[in-house]
Structure formats: C-alpha cells, structure tokens
N, C-alpha and C. Protein backbone atom coordinates (compact mmCIF):
# COMPACT_ATOMS: atom_id res chain seq x y z
N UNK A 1 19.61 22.05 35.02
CA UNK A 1 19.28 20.79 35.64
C UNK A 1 18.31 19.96 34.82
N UNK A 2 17.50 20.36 34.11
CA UNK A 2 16.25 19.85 33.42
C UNK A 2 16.91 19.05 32.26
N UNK A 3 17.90 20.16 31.15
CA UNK A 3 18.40 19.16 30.26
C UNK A 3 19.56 18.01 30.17
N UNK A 4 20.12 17.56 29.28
CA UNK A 4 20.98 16.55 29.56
C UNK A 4 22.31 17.07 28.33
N UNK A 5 23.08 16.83 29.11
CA UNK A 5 24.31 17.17 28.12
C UNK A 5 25.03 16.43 27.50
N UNK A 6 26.17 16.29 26.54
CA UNK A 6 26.16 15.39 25.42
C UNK A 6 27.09 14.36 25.92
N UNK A 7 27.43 14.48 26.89
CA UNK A 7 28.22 13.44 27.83
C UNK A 7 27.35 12.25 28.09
N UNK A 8 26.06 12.72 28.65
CA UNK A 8 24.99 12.18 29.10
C UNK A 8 24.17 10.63 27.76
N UNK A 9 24.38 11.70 26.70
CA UNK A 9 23.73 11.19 25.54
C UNK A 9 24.65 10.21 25.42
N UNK A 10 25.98 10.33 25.24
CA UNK A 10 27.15 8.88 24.95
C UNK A 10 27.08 8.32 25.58
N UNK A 11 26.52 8.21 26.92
CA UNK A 11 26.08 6.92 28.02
C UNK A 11 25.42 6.11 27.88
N UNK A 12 24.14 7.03 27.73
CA UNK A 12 22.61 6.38 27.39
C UNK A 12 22.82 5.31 25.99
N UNK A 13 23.60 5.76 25.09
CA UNK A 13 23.79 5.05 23.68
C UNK A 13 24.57 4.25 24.25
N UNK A 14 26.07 4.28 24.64
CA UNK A 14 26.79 3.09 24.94
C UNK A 14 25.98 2.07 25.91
N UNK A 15 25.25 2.52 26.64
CA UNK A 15 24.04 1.24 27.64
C UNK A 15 23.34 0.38 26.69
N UNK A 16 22.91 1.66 25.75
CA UNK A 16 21.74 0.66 24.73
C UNK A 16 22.54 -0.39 23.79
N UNK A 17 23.92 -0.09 23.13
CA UNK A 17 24.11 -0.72 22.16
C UNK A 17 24.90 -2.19 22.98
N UNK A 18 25.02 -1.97 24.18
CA UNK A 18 25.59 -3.11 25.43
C UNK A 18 24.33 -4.27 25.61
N UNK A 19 23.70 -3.59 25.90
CA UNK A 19 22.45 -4.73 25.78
C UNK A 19 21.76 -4.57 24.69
N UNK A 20 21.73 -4.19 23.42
CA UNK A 20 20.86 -5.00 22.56
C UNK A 20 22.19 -4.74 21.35
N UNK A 21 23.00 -4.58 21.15
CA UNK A 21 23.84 -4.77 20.09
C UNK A 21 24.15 -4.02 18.96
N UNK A 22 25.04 -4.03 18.50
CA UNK A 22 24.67 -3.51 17.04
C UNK A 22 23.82 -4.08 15.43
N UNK A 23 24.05 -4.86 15.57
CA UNK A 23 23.45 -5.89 14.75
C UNK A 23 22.15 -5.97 14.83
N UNK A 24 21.90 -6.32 16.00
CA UNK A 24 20.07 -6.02 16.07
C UNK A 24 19.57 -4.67 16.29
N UNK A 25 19.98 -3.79 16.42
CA UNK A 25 19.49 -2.16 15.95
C UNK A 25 19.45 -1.85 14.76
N UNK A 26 20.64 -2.59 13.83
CA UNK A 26 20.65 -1.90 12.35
C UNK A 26 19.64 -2.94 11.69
N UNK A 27 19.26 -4.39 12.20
CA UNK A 27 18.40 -4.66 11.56
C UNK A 27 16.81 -4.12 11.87
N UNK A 28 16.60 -3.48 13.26
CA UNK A 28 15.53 -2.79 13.49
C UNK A 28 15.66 -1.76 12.23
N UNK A 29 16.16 -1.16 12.20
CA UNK A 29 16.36 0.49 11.31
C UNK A 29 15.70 -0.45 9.93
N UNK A 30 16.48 -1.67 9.53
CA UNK A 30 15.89 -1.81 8.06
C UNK A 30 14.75 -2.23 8.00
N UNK A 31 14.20 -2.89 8.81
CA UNK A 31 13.01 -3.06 8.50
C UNK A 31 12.07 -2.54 9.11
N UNK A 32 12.09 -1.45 9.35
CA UNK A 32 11.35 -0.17 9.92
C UNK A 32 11.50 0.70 8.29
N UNK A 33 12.78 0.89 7.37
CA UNK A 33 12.66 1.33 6.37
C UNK A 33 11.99 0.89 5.54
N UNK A 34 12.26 -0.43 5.61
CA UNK A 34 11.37 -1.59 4.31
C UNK A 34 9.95 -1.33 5.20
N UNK A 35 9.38 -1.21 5.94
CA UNK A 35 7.94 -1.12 6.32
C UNK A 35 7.53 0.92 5.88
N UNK A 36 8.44 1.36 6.15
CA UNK A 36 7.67 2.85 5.32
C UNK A 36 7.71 2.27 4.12
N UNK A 37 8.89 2.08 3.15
CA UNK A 37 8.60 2.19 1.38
C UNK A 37 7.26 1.45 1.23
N UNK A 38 7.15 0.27 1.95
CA UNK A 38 5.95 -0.59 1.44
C UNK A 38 4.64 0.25 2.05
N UNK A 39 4.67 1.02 2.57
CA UNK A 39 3.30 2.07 3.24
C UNK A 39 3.23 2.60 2.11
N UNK A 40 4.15 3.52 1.96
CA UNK A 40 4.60 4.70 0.66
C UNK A 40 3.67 3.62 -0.75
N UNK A 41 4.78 2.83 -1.04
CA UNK A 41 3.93 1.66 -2.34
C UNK A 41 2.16 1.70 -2.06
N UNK A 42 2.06 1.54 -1.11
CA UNK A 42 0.35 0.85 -0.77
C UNK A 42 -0.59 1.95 -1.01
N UNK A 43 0.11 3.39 -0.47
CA UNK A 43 -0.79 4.38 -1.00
C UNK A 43 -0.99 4.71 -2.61
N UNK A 44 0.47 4.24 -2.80
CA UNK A 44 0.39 4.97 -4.61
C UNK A 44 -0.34 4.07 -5.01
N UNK A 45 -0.78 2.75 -4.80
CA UNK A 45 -1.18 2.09 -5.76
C UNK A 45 -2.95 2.31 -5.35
N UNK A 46 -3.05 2.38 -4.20
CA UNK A 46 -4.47 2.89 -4.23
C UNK A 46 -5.02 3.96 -5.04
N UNK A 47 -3.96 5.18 -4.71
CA UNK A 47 -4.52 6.70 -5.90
C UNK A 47 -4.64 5.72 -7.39
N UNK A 48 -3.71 4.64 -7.78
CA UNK A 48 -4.20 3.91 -9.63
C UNK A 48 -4.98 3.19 -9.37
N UNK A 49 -5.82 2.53 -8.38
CA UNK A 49 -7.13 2.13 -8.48
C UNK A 49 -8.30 2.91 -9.07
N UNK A 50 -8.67 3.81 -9.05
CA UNK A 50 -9.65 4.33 -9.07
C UNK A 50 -10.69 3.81 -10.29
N UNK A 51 -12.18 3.35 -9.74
CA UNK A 51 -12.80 3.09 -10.48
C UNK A 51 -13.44 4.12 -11.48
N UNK A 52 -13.27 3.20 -12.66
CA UNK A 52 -14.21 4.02 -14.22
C UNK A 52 -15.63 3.57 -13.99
N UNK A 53 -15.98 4.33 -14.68
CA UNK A 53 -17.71 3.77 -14.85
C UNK A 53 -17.62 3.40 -16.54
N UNK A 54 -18.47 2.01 -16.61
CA UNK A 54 -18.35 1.66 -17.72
C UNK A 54 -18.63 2.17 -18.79
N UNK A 55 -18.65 1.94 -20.17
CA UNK A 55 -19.50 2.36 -21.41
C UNK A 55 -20.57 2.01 -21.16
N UNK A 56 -21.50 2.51 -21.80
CA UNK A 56 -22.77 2.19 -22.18
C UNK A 56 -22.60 1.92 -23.48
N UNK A 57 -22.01 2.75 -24.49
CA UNK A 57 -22.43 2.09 -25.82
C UNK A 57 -20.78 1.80 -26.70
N UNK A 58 -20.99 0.95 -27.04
CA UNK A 58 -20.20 1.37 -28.32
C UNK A 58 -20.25 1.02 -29.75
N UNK A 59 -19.36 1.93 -30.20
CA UNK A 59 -19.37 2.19 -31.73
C UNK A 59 -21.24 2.04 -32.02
N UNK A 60 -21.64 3.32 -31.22
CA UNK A 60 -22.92 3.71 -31.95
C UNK A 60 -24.24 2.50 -31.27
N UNK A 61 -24.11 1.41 -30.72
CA UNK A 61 -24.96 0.21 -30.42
C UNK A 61 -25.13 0.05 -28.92
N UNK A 62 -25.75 0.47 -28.14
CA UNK A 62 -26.14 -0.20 -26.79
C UNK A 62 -25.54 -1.34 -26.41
N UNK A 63 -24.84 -1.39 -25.14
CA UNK A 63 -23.94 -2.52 -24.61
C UNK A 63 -25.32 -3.02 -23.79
N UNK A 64 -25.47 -4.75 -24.39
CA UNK A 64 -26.77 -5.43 -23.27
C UNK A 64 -26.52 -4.91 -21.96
N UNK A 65 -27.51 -5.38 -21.15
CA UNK A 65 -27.45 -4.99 -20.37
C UNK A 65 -27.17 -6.70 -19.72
N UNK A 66 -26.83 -6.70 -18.51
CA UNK A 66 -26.05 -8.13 -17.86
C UNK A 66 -27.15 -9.21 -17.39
N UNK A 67 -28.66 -8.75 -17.01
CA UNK A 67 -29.92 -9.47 -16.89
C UNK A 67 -30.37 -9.93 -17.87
N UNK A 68 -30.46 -9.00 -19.46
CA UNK A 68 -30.76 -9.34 -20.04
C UNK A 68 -29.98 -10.10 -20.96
N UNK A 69 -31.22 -10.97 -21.89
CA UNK A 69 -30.92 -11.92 -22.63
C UNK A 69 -29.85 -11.34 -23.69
N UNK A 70 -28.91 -11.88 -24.85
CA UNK A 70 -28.78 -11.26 -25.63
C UNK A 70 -29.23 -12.09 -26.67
N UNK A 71 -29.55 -11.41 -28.07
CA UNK A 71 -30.05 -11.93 -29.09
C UNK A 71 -29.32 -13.87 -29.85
N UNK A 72 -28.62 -13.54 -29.05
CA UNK A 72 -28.37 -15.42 -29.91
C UNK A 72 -28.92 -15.98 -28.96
N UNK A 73 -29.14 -15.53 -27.58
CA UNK A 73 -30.13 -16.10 -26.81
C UNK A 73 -31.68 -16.45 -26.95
N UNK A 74 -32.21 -15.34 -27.73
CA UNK A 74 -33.05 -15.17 -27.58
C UNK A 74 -33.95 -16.14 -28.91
N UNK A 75 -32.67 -16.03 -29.96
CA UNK A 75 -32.95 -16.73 -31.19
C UNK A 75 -33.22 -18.37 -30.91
N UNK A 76 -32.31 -18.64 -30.10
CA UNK A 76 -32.18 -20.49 -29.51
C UNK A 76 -33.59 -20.75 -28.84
N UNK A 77 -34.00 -19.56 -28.08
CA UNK A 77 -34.67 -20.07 -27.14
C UNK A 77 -36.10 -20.02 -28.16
N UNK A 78 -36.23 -19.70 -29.09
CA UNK A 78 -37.72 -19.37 -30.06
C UNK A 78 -37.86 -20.43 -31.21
C-alpha cells in the first residue's frame, strides 16, 4: 500500500507533461544543465586564482618599496 507501482508513475508523468508540456520541461532540463557547467566553471577558476606573494628583489637589487620615493625622484626633488 505505501509504494506506487509503475502504472502509477505513467500517470503522474502523463498529468505533468499535460499541463506544462514538453517543450517547457526540456527547456527546464537545459538550463538547469547550463547552470551546473557554469557552477562547475566558477569553481575551477577560483582554485587558478590563487594569490602569489610578490618579489622582493630582483636580479640581486631590492624592489622600492610603494611609499617610498624612488631615486629619479629623489634626484628632481634636490
């Protein structure tokens, strides 16, 4: 008595596709698909975000620092 048998199930579907169609179910389905891939996309591209921490130096020379002046600055201003 509790479950439903497969007679039951071809009813329930033939009711649903009577009032809302076929056409507008299969376009539910696609864009219910197109809304996972673009979830799926949104995570991968977060894991290639990930921030670097900058250099400090290169090729051997201290990168200024962003407060401070840098030397053609410092030359103009003297």
């Amino acid at each position: 008595m509790g479950s439903f048998s497969l007679m039951h199930w071809v009813i329930v579907l033939l009711v649903v596709m009577l009032l809302f169609g076929g056409g507008r179910i299969s376009g539910l389905m696609g864009d219910v698909a197109k809304g996972i891939k673009s979830f799926k996309k949104g995570m991968a591209d977060d894991d290639d975000d990930v921030p670097t921490k900058p250099a400090t130096r290169i090729e051997g020379h201290r990168v200024p620092e962003q407060d401070a002046p840098s030397a053609t600055e410092e030359k103009t201003k003297a």
